[in-house]
Protein backbone atom coordinates (compact mmCIF):
# COMPACT_ATOMS: atom_id res chain seq x y z
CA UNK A 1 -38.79 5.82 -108.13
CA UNK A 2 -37.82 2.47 -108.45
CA UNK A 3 -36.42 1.52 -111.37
CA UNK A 4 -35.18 -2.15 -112.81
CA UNK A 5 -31.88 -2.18 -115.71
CA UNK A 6 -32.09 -5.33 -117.46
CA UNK A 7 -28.76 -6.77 -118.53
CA UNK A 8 -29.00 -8.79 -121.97
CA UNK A 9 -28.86 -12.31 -121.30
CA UNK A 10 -25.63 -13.12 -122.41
CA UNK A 11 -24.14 -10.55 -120.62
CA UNK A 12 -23.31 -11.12 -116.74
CA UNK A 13 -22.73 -8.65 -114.24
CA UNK A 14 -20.24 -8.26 -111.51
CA UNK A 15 -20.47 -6.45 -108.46
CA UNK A 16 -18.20 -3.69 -109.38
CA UNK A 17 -16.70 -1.42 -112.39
CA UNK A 18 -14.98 -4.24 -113.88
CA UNK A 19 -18.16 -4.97 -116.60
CA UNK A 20 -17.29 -6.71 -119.75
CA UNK A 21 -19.51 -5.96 -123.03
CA UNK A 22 -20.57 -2.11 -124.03
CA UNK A 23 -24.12 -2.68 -122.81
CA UNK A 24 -23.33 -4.02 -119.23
CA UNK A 25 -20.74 -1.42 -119.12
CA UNK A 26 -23.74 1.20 -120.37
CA UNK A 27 -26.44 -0.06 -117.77
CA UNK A 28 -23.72 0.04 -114.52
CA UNK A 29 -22.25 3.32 -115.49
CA UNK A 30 -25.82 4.83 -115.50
CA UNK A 31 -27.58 2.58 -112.51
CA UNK A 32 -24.56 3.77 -110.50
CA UNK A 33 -25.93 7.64 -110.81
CA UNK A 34 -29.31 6.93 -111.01
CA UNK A 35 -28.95 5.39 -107.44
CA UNK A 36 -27.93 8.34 -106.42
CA UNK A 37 -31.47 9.72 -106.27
CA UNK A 38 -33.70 6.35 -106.92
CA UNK A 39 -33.92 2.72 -105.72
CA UNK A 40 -32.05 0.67 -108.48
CA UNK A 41 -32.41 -3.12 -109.02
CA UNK A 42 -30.14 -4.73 -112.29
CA UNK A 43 -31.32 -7.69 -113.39
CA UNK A 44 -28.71 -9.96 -115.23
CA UNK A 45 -27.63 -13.25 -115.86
CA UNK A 46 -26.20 -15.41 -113.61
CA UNK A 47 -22.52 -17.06 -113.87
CA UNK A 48 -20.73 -19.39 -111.64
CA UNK A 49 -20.96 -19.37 -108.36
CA UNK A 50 -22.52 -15.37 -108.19
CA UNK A 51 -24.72 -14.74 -105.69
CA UNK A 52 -28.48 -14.98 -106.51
CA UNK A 53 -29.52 -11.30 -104.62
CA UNK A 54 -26.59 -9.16 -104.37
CA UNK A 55 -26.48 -5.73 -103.04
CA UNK A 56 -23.56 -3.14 -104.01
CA UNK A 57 -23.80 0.60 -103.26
CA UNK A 58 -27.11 0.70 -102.43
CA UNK A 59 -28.11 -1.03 -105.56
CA UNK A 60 -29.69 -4.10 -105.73
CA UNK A 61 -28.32 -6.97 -108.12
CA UNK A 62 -30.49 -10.27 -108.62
CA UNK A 63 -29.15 -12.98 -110.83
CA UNK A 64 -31.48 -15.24 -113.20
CA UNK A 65 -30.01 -19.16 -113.79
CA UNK A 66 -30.77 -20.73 -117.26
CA UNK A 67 -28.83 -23.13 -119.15
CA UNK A 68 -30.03 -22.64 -122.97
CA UNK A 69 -27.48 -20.07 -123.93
CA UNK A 70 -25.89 -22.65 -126.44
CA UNK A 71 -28.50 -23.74 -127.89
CA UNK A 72 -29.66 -20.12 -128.44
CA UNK A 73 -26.68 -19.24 -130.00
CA UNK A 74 -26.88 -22.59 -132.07
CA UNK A 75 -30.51 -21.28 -133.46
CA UNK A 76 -29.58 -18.11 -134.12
CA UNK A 77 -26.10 -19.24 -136.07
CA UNK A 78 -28.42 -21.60 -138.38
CA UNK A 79 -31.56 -18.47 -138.76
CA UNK A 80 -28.41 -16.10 -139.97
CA UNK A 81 -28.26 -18.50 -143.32
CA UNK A 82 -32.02 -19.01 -143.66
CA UNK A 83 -32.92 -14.98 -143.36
CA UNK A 84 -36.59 -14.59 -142.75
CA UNK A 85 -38.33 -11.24 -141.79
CA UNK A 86 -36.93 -10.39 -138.68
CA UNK A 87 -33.78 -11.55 -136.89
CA UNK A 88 -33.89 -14.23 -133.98
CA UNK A 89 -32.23 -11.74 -131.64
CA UNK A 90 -35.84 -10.12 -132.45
CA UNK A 91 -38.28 -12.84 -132.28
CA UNK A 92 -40.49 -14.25 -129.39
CA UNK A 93 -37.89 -17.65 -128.41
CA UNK A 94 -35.13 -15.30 -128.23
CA UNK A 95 -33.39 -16.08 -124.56
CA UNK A 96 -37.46 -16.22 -123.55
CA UNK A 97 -36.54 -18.04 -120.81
CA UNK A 98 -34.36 -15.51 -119.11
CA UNK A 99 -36.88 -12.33 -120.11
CA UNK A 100 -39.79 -14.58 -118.61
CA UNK A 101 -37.92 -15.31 -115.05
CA UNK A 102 -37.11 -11.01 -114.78
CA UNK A 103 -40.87 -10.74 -115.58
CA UNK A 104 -42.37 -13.17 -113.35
CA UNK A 105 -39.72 -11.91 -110.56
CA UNK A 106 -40.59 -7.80 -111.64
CA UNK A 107 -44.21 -9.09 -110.64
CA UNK A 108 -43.33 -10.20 -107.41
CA UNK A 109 -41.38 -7.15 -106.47
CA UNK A 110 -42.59 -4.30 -108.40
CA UNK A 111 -40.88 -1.42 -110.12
CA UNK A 112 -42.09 1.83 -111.19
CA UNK A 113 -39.79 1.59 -114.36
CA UNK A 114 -38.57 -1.14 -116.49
CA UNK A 115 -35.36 -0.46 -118.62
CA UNK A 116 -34.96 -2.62 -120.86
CA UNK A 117 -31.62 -2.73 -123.96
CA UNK A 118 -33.19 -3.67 -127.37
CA UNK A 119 -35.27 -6.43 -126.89
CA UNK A 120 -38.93 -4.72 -128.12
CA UNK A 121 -40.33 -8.60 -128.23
CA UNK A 122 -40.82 -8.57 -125.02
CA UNK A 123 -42.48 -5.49 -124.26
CA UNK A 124 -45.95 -7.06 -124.14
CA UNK A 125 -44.47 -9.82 -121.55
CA UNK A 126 -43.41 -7.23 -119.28
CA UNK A 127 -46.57 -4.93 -119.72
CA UNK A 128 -48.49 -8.28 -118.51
CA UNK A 129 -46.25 -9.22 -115.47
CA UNK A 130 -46.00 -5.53 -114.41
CA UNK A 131 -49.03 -2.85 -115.71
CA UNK A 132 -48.39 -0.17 -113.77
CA UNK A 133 -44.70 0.10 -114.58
CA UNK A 134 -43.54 2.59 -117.42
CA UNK A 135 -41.50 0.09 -119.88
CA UNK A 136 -38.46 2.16 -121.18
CA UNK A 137 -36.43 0.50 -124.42
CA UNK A 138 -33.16 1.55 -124.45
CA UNK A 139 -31.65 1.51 -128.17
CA UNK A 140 -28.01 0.54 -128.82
CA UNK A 141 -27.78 0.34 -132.23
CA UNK A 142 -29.98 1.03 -135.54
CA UNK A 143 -32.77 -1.25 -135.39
CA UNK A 144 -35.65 0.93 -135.58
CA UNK A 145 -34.29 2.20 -139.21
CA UNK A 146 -34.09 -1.11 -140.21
CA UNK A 147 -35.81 -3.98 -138.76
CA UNK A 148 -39.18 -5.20 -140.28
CA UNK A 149 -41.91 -2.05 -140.33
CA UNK A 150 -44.85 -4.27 -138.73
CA UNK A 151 -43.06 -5.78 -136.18
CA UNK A 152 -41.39 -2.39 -134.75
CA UNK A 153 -45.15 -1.18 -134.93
CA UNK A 154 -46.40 -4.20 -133.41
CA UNK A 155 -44.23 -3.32 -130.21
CA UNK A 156 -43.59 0.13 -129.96
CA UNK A 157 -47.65 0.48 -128.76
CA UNK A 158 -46.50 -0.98 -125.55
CA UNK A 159 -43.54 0.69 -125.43
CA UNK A 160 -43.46 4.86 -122.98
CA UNK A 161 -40.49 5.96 -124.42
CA UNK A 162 -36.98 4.81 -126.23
CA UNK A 163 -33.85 6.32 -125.16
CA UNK A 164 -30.89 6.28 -127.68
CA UNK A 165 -26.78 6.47 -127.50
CA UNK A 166 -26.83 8.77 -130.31
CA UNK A 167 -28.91 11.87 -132.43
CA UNK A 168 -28.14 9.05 -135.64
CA UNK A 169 -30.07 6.66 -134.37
CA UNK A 170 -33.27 9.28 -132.92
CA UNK A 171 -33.62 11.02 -136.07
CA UNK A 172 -33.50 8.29 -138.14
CA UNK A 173 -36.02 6.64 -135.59
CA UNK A 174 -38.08 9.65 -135.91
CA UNK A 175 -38.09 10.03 -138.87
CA UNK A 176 -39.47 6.60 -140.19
CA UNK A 177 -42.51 6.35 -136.89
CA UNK A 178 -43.56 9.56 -136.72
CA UNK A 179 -46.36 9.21 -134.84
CA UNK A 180 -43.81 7.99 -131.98
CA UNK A 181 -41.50 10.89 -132.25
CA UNK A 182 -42.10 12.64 -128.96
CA UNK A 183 -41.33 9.11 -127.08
CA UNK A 184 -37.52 8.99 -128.37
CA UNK A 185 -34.97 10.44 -127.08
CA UNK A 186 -31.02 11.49 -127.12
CA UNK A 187 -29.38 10.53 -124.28
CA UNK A 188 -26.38 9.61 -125.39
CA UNK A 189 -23.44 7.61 -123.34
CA UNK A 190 -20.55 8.46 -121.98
CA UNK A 191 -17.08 8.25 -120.27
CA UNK A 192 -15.92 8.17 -117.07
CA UNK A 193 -13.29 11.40 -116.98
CA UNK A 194 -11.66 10.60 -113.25
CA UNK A 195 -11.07 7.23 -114.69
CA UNK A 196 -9.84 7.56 -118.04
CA UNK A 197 -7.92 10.86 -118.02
CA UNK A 198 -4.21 11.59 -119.24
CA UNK A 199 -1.01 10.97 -118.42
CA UNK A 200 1.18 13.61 -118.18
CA UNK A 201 4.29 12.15 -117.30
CA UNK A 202 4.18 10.49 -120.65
CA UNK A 203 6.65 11.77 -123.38
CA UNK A 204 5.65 10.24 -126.46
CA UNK A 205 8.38 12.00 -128.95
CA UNK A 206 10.91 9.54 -126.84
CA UNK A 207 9.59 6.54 -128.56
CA UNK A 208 8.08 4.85 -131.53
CA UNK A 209 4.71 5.57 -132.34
CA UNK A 210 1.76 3.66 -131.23
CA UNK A 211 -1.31 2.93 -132.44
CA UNK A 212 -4.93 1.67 -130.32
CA UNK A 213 -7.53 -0.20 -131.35
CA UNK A 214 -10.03 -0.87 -128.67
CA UNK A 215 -13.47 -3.09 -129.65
CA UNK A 216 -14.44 -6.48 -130.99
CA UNK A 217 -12.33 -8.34 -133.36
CA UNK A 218 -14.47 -8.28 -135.95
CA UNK A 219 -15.28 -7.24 -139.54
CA UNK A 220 -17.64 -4.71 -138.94
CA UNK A 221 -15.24 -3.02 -136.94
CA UNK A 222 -13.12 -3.15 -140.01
CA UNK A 223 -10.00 -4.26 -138.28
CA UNK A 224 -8.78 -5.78 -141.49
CA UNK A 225 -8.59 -2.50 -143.07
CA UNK A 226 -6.73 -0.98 -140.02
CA UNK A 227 -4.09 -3.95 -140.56
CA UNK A 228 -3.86 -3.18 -143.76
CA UNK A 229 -3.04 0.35 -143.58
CA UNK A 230 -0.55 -0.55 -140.68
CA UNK A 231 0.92 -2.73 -142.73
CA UNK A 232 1.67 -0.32 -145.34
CA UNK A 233 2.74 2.53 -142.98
CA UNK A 234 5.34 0.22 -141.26
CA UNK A 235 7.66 0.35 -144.08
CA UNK A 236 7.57 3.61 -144.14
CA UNK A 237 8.11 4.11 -140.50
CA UNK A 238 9.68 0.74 -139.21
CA UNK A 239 9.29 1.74 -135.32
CA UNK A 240 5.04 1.83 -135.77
CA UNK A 241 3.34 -0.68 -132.87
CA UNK A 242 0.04 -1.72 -132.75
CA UNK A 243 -1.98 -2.73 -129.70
CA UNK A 244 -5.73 -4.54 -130.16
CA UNK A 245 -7.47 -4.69 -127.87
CA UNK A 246 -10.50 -6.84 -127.31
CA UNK A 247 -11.72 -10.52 -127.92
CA UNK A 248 -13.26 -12.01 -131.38
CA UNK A 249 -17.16 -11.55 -131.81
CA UNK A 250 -18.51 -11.56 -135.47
CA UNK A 251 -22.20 -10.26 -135.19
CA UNK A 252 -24.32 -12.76 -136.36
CA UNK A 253 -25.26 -12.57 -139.96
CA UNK A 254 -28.90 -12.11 -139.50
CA UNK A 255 -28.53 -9.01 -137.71
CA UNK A 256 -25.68 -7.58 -139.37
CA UNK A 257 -28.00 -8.17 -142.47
CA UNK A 258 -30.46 -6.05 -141.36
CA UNK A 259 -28.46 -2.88 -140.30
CA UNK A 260 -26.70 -3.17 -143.16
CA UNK A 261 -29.24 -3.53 -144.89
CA UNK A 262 -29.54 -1.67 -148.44
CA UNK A 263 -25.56 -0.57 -147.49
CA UNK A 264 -22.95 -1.99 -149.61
CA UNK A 265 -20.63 -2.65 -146.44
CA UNK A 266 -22.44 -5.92 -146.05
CA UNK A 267 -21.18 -7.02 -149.22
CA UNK A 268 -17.70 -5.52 -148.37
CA UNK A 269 -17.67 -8.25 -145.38
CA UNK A 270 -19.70 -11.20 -146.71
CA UNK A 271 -16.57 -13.15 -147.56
CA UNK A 272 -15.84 -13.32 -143.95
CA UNK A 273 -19.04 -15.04 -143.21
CA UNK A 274 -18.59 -18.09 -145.63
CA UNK A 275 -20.28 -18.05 -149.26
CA UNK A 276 -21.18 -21.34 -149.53
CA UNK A 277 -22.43 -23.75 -146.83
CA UNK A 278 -19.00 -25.16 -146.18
CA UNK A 279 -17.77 -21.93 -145.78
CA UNK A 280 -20.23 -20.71 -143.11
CA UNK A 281 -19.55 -23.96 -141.19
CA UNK A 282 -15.39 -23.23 -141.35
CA UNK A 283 -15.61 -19.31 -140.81
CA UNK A 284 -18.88 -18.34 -138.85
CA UNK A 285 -19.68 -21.39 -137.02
CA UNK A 286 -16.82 -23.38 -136.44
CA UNK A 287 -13.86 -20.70 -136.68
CA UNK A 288 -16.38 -18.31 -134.86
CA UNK A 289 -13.22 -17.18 -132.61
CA UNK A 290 -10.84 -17.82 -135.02
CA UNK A 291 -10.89 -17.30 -138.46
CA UNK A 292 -11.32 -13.09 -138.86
CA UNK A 293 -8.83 -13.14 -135.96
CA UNK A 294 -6.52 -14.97 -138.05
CA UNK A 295 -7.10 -13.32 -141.19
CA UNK A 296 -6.03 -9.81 -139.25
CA UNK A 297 -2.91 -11.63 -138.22
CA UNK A 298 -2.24 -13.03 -141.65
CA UNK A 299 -1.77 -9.33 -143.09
CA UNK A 300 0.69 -8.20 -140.49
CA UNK A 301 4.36 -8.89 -142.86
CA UNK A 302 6.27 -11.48 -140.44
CA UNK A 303 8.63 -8.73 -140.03
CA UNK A 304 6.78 -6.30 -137.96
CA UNK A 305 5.16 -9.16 -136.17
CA UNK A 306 6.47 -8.24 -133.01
CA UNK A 307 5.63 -4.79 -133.32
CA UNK A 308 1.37 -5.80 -132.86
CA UNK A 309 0.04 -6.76 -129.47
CA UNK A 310 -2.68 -8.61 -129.52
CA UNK A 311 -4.15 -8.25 -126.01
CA UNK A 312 -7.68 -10.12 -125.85
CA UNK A 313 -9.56 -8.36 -122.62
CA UNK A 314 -7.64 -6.32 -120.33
CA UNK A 315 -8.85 -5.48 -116.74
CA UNK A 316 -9.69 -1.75 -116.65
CA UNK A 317 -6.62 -0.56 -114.98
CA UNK A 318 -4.12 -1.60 -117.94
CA UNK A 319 -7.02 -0.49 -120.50
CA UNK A 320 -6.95 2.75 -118.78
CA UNK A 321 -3.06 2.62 -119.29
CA UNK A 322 -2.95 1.94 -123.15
CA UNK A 323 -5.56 4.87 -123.66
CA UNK A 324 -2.72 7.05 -122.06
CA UNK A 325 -0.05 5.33 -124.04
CA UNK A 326 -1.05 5.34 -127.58
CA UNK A 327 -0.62 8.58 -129.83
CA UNK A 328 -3.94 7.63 -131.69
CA UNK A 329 -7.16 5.48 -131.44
CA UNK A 330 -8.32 3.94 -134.70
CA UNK A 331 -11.91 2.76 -134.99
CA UNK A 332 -12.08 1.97 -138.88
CA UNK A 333 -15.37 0.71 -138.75
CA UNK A 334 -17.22 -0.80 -141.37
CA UNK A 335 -21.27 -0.53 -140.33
CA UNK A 336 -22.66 2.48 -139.21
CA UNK A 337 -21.55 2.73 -135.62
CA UNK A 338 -23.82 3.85 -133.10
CA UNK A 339 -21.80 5.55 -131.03
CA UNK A 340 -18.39 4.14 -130.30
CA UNK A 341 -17.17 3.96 -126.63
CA UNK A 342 -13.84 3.60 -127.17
CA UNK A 343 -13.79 7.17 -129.16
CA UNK A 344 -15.37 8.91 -125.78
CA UNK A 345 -12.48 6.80 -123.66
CA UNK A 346 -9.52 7.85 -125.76
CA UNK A 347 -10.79 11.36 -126.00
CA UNK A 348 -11.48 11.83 -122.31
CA UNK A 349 -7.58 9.95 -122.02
CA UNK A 350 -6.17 12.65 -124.28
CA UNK A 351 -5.31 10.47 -127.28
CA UNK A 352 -6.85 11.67 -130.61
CA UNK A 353 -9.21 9.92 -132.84
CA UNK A 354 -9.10 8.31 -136.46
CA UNK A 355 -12.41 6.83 -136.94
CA UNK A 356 -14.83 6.18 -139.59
CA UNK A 357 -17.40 8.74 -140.49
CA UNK A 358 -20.60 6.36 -139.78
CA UNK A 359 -23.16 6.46 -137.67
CA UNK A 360 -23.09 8.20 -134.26
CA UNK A 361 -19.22 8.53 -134.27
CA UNK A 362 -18.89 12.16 -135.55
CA UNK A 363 -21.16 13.78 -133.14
CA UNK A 364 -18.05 12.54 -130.71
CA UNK A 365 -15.01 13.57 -132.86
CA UNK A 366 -14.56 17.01 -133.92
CA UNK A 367 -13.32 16.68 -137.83
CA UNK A 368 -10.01 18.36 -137.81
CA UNK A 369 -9.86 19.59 -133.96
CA UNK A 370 -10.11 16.41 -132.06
CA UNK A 371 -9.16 14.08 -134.70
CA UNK A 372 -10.02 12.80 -138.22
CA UNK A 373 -13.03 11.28 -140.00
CA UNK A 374 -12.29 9.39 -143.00
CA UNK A 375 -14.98 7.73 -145.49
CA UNK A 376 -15.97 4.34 -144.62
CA UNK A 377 -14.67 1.42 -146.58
CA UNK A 378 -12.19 3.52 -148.01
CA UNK A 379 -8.72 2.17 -147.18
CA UNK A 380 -5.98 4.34 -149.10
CA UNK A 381 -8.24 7.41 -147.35
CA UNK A 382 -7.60 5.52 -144.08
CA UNK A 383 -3.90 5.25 -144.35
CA UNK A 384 -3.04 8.21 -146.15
CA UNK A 385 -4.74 10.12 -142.60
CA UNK A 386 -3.04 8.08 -140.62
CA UNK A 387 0.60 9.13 -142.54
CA UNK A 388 -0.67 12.30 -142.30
CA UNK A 389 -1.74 12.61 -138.56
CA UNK A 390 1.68 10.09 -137.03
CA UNK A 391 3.75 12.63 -139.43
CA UNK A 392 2.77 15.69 -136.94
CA UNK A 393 3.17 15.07 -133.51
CA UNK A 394 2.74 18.74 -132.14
CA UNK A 395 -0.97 18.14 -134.36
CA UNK A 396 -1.42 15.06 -132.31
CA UNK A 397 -1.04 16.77 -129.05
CA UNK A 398 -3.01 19.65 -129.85
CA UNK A 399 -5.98 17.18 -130.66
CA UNK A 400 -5.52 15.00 -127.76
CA UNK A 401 -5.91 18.31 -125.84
CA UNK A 402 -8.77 19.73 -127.40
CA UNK A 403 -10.46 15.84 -127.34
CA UNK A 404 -10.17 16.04 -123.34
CA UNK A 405 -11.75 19.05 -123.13
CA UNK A 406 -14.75 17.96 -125.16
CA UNK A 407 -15.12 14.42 -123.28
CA UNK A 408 -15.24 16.93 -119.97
CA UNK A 409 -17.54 18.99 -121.55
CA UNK A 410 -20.06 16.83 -124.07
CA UNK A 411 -19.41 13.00 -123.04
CA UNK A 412 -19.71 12.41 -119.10
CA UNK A 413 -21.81 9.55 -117.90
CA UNK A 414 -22.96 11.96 -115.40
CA UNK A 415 -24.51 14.02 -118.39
CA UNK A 416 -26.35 10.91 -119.99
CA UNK A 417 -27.70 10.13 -116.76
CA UNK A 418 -29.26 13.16 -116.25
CA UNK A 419 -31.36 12.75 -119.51
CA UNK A 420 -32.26 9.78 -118.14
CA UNK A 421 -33.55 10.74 -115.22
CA UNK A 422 -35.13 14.10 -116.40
CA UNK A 423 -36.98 11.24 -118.96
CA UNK A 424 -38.22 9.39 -116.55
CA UNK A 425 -39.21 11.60 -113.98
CA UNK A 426 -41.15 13.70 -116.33
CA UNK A 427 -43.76 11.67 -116.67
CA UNK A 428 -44.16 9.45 -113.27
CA UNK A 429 -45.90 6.00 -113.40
CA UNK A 430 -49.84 5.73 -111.99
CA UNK A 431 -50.33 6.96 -108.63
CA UNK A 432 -49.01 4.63 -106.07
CA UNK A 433 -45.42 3.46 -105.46
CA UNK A 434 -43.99 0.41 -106.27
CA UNK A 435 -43.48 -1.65 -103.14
């Protein structure tokens, strides 16, 4: 077959494993595999001076040029304050531009499959420009729990099937459409085990002990609460570091409003988004890369200051590094995560988990084997495991152990790309091939 993987707009994509966002990183990791036994064009945005038509291991990479992504952003900044039934990120102007140049160019040069992350607004655009392909959605997050019930009908007719990062999000997709159950399905992601793997010329009782957080700087990743509870601990154990990693992003406010919708965690991080309009303009708009990031610095006591790294991106090689030298991943988030990448990466580097119990993140950690789950918005619950789990080393390494051996087993990309493929190739497009 030949299949097209759709980058989102304001992601771009490089030739190579060096991918920056969780959904570039997603579509590579499985185009890479799938190319293995089908012809694979990625569509993405263009930045720079990338080529137009690129061509990297067989796959094919062609680059769309468009200038609005400001004023997108802009719109969908000033929509997060005026609510409305569905989020911008969700309605028909959304980055149209960019979904209309893959479509025109998909009819052109056709494809027997169109994969496309999230964006179920434009399924009818791409059914137009390209009939005879089958037009997979790939869902990242919790939208088809939440989002407005007419529209997800509206767009789910033209849709063959959805593929999901996690059993959270297909059984509550199931669940609420029915009558679309057999089209969803598991397939989970995943996490490169050659790359991210331990180090076992490491001895971590020879030093202080460190703590990882790996994700967006942001407050439904709840890395408030993790400073919090590292603030506390560090009096207690006045050696404790702290590496972030990652660069600010606050989801915008319409969207986080809808998957939180009905969940008291939105109210837990509301403050962060500006009450009033002044506010909104100081915190989400014009402190958009600032102001959570310096609220998380603010709660670090001046005295352990130089004790927290805060990294911003790191090229994969030193990511790979700070997996293997941290005695514990934190993920405290706040929303109901999806899936959590950074949980399969630390587990596949041998470094055990503290994370949240939301979402998709517990069908990763093993309560108690691999590492911890701890209520949600619960911060003395939070610290008190972490005490708990940096009192025991020997525990540590046992987890870290027995979280390797479940990345090997559960959480390969190689695994998620199988599903993928078995999807797709169960039920083959219309008789003829794409050209």
């Amino acid at each position: 077959m030949k299949i097209a993987i759709l980058n989102q707009p304001q992601d771009p994509m490089a030739a190579g494993d060096e991918q920056r966002g969780s959904v570039a990183i997603v579509n590579w990791e499985l185009a890479k595999r799938l190319a293995k036994r089908h012809r694979i064009v990625i569509y993405a945005p263009r930045t720079g001076a990338q080529p137009l038509v690129e061509t990297y291991e067989g796959m094919e990479i062609r680059r769309i040029s468009f200038t609005a992504k400001i004023v997108h952003k802009g719109i969908q900044l000033v929509s997060g304050r005026l609510g409305g039934r569905v989020p911008y990120a969700f309605s028909p102007p959304y980055y149209r531009e960019y979904y209309w140049q893959v479509a025109r160019d998909i009819s052109s040069h056709p494809v027997d499959v169109i994969h496309v992350p999230v964006q179920l607004q434009f399924a009818a655009l791409f059914k137009a420009h390209a009939p005879r392909a089958r037009l997979v959605s790939h869902m990242h997050q919790d939208e088809m729990a939440q989002l407005d019930d007419r529209f997800l009908r509206s767009h789910l007719r033209d849709i063959d099937s959805v593929v999901t990062v996690s059993d959270f999000i297909s059984d509550r997709s199931r669940s609420r459409f029915p009558e679309f159950a057999s089209r969803i399905h598991t397939i989970g992601n995943g996490v490169d085990v050659t790359r991210f793997r331990p180090n076992g010329a490491l001895v971590r009782d020879e030093r202080p002990r460190r703590l990882l957080f790996v994700g967006r700087i942001a407050p439904d990743k709840g890395v408030h609460l993790l400073a919090r509870a590292f603030s506390a601990l560090v009096q207690e154990l006045p050696g404790l570091e702290m590496d972030i990693v990652g660069k600010p992003g606050m989801m915008p406010l319409d969207v986080l409003g809808v998957l939180l919708r009905d969940d008291g965690a939105l109210e837990a991080v509301r403050d962060f988004y500006g009450r009033s309009t002044l506010g909104w303009l100081k915190k989400e708009v014009l402190g958009q890369r600032r102001s959570y990031l310096d609220h998380v610095r603010a709660l670090i006591p001046a005295s352990a200051a130089g004790q927290v790294r805060f990294h911003g991106t790191v090229p994969l090689a030193e990511l790979v590094k700070l997996y293997q030298a941290a005695d514990l991943l934190v993920l405290p988030s706040v929303w109901q995560e999806s899936y959590g990448l950074p949980v399969a990466e630390a587990m596949a580097s041998g470094t055990p988990v503290l994370a949240s119990r939301s979402g998709g993140v517990p069908e990763l950690v093993e309560d108690g084997v691999t590492g911890r789950l701890v209520p949600r918005l619960d911060p003395d619950a939070l610290t008190q495991a972490l005490r708990e789990m940096l009192s025991d080393p020997g525990r540590l390494r046992a987890m870290g152990v027995a979280g390797r051996a479940r990345a090997e087993r559960l959480l390969t990309w190689d695994r998620s790309a199988a599903r993928l493929a078995q999807i797709l190739e169960a039920a083959q497009p219309p008789a003829g091939p794409a050209g």
